[in-house]
C-alpha atoms as a PDB file:
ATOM      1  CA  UNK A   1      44.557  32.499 124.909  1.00  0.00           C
ATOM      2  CA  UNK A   2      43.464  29.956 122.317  1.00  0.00           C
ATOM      3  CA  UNK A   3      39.471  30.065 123.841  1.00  0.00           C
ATOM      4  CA  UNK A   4      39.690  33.891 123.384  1.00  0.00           C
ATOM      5  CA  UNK A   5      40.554  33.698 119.907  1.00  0.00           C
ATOM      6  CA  UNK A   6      38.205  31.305 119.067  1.00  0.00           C
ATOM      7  CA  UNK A   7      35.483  32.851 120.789  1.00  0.00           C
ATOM      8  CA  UNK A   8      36.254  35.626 118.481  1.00  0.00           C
ATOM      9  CA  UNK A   9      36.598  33.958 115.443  1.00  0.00           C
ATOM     10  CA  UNK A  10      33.349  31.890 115.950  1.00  0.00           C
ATOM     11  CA  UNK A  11      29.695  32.942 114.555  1.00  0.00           C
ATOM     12  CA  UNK A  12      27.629  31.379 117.451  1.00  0.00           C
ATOM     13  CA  UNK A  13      27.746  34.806 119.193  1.00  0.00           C
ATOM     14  CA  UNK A  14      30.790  33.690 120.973  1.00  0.00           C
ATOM     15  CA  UNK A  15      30.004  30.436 122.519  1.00  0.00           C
ATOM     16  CA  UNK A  16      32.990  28.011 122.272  1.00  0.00           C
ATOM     17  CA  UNK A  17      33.177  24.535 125.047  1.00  0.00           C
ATOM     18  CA  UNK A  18      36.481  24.865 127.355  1.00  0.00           C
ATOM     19  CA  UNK A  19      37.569  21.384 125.873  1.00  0.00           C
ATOM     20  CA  UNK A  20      37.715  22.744 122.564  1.00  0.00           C
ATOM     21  CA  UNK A  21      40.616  25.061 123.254  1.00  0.00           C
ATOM     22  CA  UNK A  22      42.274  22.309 125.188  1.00  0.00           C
ATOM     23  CA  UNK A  23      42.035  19.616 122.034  1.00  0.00           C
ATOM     24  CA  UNK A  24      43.387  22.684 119.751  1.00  0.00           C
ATOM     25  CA  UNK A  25      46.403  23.366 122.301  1.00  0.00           C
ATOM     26  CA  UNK A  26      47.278  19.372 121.788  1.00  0.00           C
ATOM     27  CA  UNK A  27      47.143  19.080 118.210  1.00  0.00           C
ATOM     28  CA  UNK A  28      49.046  22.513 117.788  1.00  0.00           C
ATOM     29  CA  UNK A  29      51.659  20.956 120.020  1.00  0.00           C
ATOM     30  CA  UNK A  30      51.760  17.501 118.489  1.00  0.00           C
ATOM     31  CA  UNK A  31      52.114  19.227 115.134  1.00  0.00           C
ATOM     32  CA  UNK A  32      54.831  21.724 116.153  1.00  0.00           C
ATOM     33  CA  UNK A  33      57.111  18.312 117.691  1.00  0.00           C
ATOM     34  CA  UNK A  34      56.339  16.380 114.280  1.00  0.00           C
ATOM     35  CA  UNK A  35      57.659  19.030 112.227  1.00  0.00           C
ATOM     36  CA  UNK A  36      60.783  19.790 114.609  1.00  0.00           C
ATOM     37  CA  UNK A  37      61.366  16.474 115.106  1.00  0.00           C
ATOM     38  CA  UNK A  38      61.528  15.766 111.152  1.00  0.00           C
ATOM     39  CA  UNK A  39      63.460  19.478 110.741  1.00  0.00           C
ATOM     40  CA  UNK A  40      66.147  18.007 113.470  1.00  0.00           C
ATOM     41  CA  UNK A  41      66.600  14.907 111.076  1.00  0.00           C
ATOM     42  CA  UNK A  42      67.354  16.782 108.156  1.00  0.00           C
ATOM     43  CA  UNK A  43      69.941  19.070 110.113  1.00  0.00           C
ATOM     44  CA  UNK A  44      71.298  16.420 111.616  1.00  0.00           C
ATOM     45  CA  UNK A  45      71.784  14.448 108.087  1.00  0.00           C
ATOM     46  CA  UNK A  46      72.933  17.847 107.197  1.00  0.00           C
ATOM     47  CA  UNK A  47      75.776  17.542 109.556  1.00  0.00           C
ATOM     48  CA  UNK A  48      74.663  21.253 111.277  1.00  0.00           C
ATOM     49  CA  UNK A  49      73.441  21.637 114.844  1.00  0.00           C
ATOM     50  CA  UNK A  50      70.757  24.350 114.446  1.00  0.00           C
ATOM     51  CA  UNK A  51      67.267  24.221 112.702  1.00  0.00           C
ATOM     52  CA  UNK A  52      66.900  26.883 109.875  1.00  0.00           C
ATOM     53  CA  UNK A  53      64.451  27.658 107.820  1.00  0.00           C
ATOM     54  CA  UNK A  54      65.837  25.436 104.939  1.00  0.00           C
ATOM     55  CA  UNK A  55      65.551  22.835 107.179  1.00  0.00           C
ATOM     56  CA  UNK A  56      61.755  23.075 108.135  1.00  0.00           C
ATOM     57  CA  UNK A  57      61.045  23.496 104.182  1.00  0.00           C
ATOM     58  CA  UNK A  58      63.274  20.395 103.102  1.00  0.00           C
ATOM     59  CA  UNK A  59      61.580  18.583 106.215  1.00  0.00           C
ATOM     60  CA  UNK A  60      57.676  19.648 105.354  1.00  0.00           C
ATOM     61  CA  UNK A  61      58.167  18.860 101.618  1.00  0.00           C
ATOM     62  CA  UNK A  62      59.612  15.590 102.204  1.00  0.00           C
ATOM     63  CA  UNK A  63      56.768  14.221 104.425  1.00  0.00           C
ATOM     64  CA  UNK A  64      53.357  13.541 102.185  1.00  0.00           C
ATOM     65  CA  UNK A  65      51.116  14.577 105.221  1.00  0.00           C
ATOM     66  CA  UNK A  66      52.145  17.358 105.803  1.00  0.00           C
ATOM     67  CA  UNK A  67      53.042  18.826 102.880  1.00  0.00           C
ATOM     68  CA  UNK A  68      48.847  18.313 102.134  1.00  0.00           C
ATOM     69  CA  UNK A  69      48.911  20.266 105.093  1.00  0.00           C
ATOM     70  CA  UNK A  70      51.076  23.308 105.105  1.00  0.00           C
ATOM     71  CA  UNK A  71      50.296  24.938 101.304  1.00  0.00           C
ATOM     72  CA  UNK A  72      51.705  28.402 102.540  1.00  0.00           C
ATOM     73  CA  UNK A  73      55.156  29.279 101.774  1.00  0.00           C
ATOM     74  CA  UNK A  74      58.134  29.280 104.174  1.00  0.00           C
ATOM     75  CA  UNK A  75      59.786  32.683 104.378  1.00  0.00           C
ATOM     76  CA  UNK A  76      63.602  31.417 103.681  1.00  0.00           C
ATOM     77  CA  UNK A  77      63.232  27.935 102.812  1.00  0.00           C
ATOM     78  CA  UNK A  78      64.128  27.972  99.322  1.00  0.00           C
ATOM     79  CA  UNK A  79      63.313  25.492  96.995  1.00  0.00           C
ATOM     80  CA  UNK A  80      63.261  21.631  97.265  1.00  0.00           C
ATOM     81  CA  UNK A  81      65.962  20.222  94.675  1.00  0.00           C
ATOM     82  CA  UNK A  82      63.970  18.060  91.856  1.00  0.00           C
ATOM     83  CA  UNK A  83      65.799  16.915  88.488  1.00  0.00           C
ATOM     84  CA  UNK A  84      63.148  15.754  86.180  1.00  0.00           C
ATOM     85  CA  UNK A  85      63.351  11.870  84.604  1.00  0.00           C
ATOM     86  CA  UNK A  86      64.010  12.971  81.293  1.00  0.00           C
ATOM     87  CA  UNK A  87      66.374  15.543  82.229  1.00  0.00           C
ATOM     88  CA  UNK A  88      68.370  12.871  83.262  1.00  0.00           C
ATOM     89  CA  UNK A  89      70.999  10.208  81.460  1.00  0.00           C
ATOM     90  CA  UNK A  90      70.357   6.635  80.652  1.00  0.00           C
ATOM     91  CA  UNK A  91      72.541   4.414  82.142  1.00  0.00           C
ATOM     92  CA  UNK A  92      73.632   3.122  78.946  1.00  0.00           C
ATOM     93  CA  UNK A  93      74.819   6.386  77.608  1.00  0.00           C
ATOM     94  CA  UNK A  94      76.869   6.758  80.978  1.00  0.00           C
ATOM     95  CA  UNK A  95      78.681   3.813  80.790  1.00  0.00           C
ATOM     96  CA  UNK A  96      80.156   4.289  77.344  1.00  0.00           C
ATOM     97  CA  UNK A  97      81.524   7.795  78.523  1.00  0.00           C
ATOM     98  CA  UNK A  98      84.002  10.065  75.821  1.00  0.00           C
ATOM     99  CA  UNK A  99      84.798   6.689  74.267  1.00  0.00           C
ATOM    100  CA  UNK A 100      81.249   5.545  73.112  1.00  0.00           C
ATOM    101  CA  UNK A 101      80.873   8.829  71.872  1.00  0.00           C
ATOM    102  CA  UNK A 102      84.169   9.195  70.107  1.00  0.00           C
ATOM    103  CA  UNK A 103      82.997   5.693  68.299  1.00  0.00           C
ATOM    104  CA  UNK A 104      79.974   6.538  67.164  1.00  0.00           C
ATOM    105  CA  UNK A 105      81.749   9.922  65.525  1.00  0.00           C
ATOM    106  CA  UNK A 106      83.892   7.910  63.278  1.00  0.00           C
END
């Protein structure tokens, strides 16, 4: 199936080597087990037994590689959580809680 296609998708009137189709087949498969492999690690941190959608997005957009790789958008997925820094609360200003505040009021 994959040499058909890419004998039609080609411009060299059709002419595509066996081993080409045969390389393609092995990277499409290694690709497919990264991703479920990396999808199965965020279920499983997840504490759920099947592989959702969610999953593969959380799992593609955690891994530099391949989220250079797959630009599309993943019907399902959502969005990946992401708090800016300076969204976020010092430390300091933690610490003190209600009564740092209620000191600074007097």
């Amino acid at each position: 199936r994959i040499h058909r296609m890419m004998k039609d998708r080609v411009n060299l009137h059709g002419r595509v080597a066996g081993n080409a189709a045969i390389f393609t087949a092995a990277v499409l498969e290694y690709l497919c087990a990264e991703v479920l492999e990396l999808a199965g690690n965020t279920a499983r941190d997840l504490k759920v037994k099947r592989i959702n959608p969610r999953h593969i997005q959380l799992a593609v957009r955690q891994d530099d590689e391949l989220d250079g790789l797959v630009s599309a958008t993943i019907a399902g997925g959502g969005v990946v959580p992401h708090i800016h820094k300076k969204l976020l609360r010092k430390n300091e200003e933690m610490e003190g809680g209600l009564m740092g505040r209620a000191d600074r009021m007097r």
